[in-house]
C-alpha atoms as a PDB file:
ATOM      1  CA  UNK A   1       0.000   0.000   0.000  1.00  0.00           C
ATOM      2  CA  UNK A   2       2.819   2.685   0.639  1.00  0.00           C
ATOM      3  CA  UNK A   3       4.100   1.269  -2.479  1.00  0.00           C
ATOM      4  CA  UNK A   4       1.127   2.356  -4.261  1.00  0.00           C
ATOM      5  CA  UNK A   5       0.694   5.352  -2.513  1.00  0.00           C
ATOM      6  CA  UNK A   6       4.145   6.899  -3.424  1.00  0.00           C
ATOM      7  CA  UNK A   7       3.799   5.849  -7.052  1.00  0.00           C
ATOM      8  CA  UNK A   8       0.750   7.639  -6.996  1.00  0.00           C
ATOM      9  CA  UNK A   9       2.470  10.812  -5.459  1.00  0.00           C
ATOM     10  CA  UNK A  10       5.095  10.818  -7.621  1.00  0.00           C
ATOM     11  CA  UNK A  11       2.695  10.317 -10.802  1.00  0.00           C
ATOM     12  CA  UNK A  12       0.808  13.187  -9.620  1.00  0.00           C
ATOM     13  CA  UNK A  13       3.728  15.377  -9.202  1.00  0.00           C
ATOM     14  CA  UNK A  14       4.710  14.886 -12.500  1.00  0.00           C
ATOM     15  CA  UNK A  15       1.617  15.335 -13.723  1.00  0.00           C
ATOM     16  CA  UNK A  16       1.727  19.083 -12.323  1.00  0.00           C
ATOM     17  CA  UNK A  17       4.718  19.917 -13.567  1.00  0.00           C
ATOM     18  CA  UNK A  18       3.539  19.273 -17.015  1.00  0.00           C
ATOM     19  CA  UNK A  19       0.867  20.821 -16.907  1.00  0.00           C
ATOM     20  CA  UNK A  20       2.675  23.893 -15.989  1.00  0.00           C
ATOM     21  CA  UNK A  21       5.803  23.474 -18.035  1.00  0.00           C
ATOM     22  CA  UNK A  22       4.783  21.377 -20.825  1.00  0.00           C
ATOM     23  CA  UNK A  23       8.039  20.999 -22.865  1.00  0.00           C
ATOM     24  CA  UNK A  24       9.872  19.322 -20.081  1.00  0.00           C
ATOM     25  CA  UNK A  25       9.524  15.486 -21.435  1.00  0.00           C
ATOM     26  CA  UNK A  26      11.165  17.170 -24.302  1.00  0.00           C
ATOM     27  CA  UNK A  27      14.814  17.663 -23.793  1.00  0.00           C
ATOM     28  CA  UNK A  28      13.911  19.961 -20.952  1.00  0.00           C
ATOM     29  CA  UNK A  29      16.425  22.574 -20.073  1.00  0.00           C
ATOM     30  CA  UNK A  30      16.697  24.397 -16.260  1.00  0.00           C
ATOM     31  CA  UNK A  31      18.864  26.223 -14.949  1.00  0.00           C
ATOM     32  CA  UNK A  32      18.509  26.832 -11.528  1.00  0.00           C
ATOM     33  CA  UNK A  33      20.205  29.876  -9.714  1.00  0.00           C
ATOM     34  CA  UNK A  34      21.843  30.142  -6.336  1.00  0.00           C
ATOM     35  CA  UNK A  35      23.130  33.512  -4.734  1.00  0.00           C
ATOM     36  CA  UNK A  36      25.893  31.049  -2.868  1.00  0.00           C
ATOM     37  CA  UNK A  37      28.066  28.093  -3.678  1.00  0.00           C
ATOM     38  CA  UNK A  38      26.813  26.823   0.027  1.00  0.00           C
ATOM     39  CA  UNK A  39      23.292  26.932  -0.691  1.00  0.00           C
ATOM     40  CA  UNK A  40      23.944  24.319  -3.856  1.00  0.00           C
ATOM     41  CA  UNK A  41      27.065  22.651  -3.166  1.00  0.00           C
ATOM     42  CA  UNK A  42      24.998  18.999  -1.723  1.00  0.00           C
ATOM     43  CA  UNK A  43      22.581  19.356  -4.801  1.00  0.00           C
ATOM     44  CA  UNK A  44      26.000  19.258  -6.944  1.00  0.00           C
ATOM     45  CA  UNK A  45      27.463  16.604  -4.924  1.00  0.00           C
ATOM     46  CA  UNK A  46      24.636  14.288  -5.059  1.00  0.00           C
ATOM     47  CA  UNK A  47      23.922  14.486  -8.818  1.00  0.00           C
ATOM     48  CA  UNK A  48      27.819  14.818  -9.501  1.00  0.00           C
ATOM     49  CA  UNK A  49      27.386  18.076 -11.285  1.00  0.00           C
ATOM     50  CA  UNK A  50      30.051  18.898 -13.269  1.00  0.00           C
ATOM     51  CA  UNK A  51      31.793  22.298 -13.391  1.00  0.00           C
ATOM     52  CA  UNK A  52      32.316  23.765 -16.675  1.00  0.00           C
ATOM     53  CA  UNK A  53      33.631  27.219 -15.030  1.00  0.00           C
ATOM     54  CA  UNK A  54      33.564  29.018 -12.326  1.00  0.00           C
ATOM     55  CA  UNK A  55      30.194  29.515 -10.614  1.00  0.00           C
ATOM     56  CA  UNK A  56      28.631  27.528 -13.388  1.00  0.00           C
ATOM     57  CA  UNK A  57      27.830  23.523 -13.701  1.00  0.00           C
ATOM     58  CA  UNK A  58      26.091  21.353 -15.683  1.00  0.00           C
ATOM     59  CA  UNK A  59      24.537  17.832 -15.400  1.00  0.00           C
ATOM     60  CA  UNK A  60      22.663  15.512 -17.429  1.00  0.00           C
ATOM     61  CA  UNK A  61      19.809  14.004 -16.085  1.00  0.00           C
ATOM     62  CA  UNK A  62      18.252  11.428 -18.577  1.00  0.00           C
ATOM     63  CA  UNK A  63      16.820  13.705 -21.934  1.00  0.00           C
ATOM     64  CA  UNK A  64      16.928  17.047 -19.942  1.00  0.00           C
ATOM     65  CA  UNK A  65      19.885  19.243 -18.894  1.00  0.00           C
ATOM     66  CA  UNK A  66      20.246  21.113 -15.970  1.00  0.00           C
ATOM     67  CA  UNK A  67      22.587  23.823 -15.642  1.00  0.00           C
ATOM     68  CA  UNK A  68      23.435  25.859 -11.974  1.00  0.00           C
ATOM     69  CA  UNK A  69      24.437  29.091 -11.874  1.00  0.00           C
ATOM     70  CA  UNK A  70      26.099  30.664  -8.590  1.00  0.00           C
ATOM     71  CA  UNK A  71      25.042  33.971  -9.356  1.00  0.00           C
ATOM     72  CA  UNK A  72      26.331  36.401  -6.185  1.00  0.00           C
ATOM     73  CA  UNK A  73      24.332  38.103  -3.128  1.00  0.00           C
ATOM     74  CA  UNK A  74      22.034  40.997  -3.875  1.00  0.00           C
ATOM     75  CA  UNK A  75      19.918  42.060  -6.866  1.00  0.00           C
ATOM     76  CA  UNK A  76      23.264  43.522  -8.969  1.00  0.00           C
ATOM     77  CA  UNK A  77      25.106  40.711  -9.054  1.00  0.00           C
ATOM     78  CA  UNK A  78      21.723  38.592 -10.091  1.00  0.00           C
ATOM     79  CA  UNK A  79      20.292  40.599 -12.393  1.00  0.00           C
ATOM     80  CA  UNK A  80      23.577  40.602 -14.167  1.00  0.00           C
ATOM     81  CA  UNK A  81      25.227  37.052 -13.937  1.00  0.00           C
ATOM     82  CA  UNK A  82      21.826  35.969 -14.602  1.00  0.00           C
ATOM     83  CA  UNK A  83      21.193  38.014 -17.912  1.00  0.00           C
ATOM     84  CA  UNK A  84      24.517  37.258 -19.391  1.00  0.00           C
ATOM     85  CA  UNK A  85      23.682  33.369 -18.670  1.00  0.00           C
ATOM     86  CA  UNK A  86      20.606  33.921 -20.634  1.00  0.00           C
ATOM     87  CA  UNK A  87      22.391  35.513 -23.312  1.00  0.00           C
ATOM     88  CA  UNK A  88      24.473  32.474 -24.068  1.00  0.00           C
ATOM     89  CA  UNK A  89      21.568  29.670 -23.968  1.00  0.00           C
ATOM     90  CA  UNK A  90      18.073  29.499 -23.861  1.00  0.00           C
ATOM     91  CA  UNK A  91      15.736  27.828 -20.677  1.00  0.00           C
ATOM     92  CA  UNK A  92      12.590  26.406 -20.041  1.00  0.00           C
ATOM     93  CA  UNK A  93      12.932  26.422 -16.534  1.00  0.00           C
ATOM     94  CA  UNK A  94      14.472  28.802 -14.111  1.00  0.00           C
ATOM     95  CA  UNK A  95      14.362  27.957 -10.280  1.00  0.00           C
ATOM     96  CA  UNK A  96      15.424  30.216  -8.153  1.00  0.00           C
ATOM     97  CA  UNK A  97      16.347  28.637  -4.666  1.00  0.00           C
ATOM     98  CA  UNK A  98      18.125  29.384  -1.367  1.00  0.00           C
ATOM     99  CA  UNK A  99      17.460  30.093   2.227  1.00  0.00           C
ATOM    100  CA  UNK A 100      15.489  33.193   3.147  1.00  0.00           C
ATOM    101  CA  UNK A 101      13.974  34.988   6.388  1.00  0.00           C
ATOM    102  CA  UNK A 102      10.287  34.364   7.454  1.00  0.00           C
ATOM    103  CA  UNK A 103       8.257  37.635   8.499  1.00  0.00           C
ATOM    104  CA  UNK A 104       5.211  35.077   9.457  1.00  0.00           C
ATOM    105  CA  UNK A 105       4.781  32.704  12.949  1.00  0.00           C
ATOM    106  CA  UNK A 106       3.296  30.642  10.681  1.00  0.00           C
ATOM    107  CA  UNK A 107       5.582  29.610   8.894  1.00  0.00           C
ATOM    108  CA  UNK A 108       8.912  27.182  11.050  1.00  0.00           C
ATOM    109  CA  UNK A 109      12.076  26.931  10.320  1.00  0.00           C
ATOM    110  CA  UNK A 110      13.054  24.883   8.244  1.00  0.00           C
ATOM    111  CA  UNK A 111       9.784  25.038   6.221  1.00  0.00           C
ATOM    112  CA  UNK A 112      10.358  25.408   2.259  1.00  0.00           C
ATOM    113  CA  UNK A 113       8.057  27.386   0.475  1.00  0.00           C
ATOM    114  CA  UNK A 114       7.236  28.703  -3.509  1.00  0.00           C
ATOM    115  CA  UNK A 115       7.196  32.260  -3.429  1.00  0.00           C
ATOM    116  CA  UNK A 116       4.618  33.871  -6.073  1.00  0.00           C
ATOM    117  CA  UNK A 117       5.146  37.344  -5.775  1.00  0.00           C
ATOM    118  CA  UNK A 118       7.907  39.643  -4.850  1.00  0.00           C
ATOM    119  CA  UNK A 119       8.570  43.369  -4.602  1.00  0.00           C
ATOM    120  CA  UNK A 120      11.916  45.416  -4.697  1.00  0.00           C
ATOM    121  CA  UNK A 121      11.816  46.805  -0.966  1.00  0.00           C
ATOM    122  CA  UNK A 122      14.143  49.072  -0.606  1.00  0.00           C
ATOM    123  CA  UNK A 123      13.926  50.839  -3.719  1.00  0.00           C
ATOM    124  CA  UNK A 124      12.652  54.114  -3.554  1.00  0.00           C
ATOM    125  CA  UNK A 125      13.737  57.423  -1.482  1.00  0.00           C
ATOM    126  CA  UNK A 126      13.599  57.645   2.592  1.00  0.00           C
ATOM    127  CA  UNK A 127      12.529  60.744   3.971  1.00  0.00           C
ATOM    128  CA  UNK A 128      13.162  61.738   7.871  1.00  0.00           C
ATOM    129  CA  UNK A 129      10.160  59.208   9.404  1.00  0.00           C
ATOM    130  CA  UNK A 130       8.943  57.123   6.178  1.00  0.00           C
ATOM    131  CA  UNK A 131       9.832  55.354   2.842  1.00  0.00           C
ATOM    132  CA  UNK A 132       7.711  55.327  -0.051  1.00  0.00           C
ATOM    133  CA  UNK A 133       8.423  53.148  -3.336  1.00  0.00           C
ATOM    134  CA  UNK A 134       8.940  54.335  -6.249  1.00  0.00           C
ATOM    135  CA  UNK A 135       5.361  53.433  -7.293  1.00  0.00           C
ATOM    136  CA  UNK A 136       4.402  55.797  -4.097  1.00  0.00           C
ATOM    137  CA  UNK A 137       6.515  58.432  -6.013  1.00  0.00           C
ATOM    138  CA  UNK A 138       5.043  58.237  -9.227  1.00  0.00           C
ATOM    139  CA  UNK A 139       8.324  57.404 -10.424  1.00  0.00           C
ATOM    140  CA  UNK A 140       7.289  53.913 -12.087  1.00  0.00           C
ATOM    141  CA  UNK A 141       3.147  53.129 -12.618  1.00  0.00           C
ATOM    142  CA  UNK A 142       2.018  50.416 -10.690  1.00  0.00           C
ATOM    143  CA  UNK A 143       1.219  48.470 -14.172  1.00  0.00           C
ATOM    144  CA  UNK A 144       3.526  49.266 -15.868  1.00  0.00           C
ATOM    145  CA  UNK A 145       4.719  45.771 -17.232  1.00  0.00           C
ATOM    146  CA  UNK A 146       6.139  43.864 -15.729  1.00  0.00           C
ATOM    147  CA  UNK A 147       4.619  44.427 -12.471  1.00  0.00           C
ATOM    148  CA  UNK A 148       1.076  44.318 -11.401  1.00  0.00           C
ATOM    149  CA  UNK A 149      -0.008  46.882  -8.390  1.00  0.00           C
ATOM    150  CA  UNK A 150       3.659  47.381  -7.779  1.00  0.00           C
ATOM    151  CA  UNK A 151       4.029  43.426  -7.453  1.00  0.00           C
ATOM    152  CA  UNK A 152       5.908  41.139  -9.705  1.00  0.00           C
ATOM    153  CA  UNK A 153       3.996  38.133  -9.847  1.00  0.00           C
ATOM    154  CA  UNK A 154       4.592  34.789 -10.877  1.00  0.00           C
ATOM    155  CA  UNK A 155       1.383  34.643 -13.260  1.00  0.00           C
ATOM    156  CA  UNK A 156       2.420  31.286 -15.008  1.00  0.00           C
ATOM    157  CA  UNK A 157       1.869  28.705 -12.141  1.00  0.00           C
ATOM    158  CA  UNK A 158      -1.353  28.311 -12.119  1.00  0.00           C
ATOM    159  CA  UNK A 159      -0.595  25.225  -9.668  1.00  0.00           C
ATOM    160  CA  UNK A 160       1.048  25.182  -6.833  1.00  0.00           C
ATOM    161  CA  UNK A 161       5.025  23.172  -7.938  1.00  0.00           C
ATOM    162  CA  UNK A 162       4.392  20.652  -5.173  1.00  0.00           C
ATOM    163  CA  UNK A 163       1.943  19.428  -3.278  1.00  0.00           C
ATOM    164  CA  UNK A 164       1.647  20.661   0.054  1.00  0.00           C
ATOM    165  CA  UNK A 165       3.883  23.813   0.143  1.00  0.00           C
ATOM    166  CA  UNK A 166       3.142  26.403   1.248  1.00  0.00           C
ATOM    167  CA  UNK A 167       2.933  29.757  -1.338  1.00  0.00           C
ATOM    168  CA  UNK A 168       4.617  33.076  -0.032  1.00  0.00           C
ATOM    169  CA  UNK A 169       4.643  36.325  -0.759  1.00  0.00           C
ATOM    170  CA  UNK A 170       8.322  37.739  -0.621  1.00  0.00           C
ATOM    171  CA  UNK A 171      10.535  41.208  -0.553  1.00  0.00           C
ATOM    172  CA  UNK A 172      13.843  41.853  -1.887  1.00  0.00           C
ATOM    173  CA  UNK A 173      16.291  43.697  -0.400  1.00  0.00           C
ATOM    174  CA  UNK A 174      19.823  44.781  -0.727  1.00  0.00           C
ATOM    175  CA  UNK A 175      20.422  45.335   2.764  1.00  0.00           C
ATOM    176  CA  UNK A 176      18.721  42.746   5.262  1.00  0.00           C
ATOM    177  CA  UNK A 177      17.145  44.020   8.456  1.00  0.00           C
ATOM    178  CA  UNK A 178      18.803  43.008  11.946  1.00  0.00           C
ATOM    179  CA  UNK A 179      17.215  45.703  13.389  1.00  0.00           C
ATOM    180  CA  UNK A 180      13.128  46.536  15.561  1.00  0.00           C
ATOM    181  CA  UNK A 181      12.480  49.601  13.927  1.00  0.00           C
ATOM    182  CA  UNK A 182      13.562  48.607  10.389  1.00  0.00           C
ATOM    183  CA  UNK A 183      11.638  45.010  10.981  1.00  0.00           C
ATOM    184  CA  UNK A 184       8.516  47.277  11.941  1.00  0.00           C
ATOM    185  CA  UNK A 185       8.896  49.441   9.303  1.00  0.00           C
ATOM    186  CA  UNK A 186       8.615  46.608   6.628  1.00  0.00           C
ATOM    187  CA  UNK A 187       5.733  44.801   8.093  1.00  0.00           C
ATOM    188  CA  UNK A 188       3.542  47.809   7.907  1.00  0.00           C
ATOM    189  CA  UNK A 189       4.564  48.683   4.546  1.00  0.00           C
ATOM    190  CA  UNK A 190       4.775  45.179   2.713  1.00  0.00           C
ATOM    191  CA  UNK A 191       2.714  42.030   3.103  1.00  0.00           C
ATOM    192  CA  UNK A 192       5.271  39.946   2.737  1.00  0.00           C
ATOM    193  CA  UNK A 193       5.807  36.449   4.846  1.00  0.00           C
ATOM    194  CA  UNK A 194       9.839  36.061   4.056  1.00  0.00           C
ATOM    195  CA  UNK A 195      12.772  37.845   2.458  1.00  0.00           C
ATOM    196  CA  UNK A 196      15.325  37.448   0.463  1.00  0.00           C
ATOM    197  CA  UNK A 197      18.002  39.171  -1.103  1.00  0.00           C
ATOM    198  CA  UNK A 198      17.843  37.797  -4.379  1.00  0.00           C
ATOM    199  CA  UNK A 199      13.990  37.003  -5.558  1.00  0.00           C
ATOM    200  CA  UNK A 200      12.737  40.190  -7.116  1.00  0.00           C
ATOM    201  CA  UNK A 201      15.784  40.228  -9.489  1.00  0.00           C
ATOM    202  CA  UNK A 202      15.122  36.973 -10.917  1.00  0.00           C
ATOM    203  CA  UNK A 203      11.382  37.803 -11.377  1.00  0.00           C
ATOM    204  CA  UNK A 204      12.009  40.472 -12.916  1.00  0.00           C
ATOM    205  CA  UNK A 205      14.485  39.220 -15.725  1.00  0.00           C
ATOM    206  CA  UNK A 206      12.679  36.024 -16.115  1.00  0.00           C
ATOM    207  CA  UNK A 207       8.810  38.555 -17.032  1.00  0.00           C
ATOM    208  CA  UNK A 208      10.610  40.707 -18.821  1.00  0.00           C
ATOM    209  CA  UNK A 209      12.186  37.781 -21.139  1.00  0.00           C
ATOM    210  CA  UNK A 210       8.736  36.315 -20.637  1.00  0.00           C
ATOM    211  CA  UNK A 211      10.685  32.826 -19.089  1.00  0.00           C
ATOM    212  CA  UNK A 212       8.684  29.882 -17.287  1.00  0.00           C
ATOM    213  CA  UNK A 213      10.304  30.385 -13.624  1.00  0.00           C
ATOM    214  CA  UNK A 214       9.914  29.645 -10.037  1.00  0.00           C
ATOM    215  CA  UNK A 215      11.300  30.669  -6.618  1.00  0.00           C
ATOM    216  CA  UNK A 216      11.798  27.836  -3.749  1.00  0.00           C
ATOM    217  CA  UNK A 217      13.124  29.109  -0.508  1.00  0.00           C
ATOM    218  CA  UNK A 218      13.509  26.810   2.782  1.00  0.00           C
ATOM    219  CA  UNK A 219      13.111  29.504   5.842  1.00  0.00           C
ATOM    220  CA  UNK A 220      16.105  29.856   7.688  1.00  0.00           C
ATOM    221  CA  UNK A 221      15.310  32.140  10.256  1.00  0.00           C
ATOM    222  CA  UNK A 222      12.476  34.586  11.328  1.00  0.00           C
ATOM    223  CA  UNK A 223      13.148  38.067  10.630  1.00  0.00           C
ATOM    224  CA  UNK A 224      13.651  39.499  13.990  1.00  0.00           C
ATOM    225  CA  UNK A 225      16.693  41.407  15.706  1.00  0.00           C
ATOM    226  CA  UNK A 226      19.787  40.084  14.754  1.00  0.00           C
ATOM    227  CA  UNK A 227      20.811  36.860  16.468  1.00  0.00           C
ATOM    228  CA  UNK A 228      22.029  33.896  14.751  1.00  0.00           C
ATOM    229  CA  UNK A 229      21.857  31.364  17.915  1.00  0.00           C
ATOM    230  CA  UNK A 230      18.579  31.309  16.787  1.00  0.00           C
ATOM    231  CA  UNK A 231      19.186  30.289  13.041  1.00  0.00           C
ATOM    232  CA  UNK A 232      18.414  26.810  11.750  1.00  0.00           C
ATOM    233  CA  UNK A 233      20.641  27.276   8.105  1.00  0.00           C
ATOM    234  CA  UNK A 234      21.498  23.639   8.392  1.00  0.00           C
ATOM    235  CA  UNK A 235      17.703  22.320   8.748  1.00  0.00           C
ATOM    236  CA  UNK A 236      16.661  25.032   5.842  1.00  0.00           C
ATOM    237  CA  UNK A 237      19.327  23.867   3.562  1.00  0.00           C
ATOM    238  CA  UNK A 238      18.421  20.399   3.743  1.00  0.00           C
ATOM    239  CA  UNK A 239      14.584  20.561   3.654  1.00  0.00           C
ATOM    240  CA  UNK A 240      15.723  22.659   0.434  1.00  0.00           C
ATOM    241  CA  UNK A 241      17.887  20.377  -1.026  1.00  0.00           C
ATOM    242  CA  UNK A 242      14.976  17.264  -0.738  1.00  0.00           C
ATOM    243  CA  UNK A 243      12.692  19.030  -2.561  1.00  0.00           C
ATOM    244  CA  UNK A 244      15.237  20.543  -5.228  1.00  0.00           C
ATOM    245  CA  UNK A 245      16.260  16.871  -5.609  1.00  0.00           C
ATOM    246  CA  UNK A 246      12.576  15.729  -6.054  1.00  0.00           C
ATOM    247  CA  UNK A 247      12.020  18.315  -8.794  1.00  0.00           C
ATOM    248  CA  UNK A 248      15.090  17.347 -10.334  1.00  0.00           C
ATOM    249  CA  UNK A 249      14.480  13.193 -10.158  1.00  0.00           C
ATOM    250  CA  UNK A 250      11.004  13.742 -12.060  1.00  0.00           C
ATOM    251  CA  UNK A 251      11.176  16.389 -14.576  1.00  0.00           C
END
């Protein structure tokens, strides 16, 4: 019967994930992206990735080939590496992953979750008490493509990746916040359950090039005044690594 049962599961997964990315039995290519060589490196070790330069490897897995890029920390160093990646080849796939901070109680350490919308956080201009965006500004519209009510949104799953995870809503920032006031400041002005420093960037690329994508983040800690005692990254990197692996085994 468990037999069964996890033949079932893993038919249904697969099921999902062609019905959201429909060329994958084809010679599917991914290339997932990484800010750090320590949120991948067991993912490369496990499917013996090979690397064909630096912050860059490749594996074959059956039809489909999977490429990781180590692409840097912050939204320069993405939005670049990431760009001149997609220059050289083209993707079906492009999942984001790596270890974030949780806003929400409701979410635990150690959860992993598919974020479906982000929003650049810090972007904008501070004045003496407050921070407005630059959609507060007037600066950028609110829909102007490729963002919708000042959101970048992750309109092509229609499903949720995998059963059972949970779907966030995430900020970007350059800067991450160790600190009440900034913390406070956030909540009120974003209704976001994690962030990263990393998400926004790919979303944006991967809308404007008009690329199937997805972000998977395992929480790592809850974004609170700065202390690491009470960090789990070794729990969130290998929730994140099972699931990455389970993607990978049935596309």
């Amino acid at each position: 019967t468990s037999l069964l049962l996890k033949i079932f599961r893993d038919t249904l997964f697969k099921i999902q994930i062609l019905g959201i990315y429909p060329n994958c039995e084809n010679n599917m290519q991914t290339l997932i992206v990484s800010a750090t060589i320590f949120e991948i490196d067991k993912l490369i070790e496990d499917f013996e990735f090979i690397k064909i330069e630096e912050n860059f490897y490749n594996k074959k897995i059956e039809k489909n080939s999977v490429d990781i890029l180590v692409a840097g920390i912050g939204i320069a160093f993405t939005v670049y590496m990431l760009t001149k990646t997609l220059n050289k080849k083209n993707y079906d796939l492009i999942l984001n992953i790596g270890i974030a901070g949780s806003f929400s109680d409701k979410l635990k350490i150690g959860d992993v979750v598919q974020v479906i919308s982000e929003e650049f956080a810090d972007l904008g201009i501070r004045s003496k008490d407050s921070f407005s965006t630059l959609f507060d500004t007037g600066f950028i519209k609110a829909n102007k493509f490729p963002f919708v009510d000042g959101r970048l949104k992750a309109a092509n799953l229609k499903k949720q990746l995998i059963p059972k995870i949970k779907q966030v809503n995430g900020i970007t920032v350059n800067t991450v916040n160790g600190n009440k006031k900034g913390i406070e400041e956030l909540k009120k002005k974003f209704n976001a359950d994690i962030e990263s420093m990393e998400g926004a960037a790919v979303f944006y690329v991967c809308l404007m090039e008009k690329l199937a994508f997805t972000e998977i983040r395992s929480i790592s800690n809850y974004v609170e005044e700065r202390n690491k005692e009470n960090w789990d990254i070794p729990l969130a990197l290998s929730n994140l690594h099972l699931v990455i692996k389970k993607i990978l085994s049935l596309i």
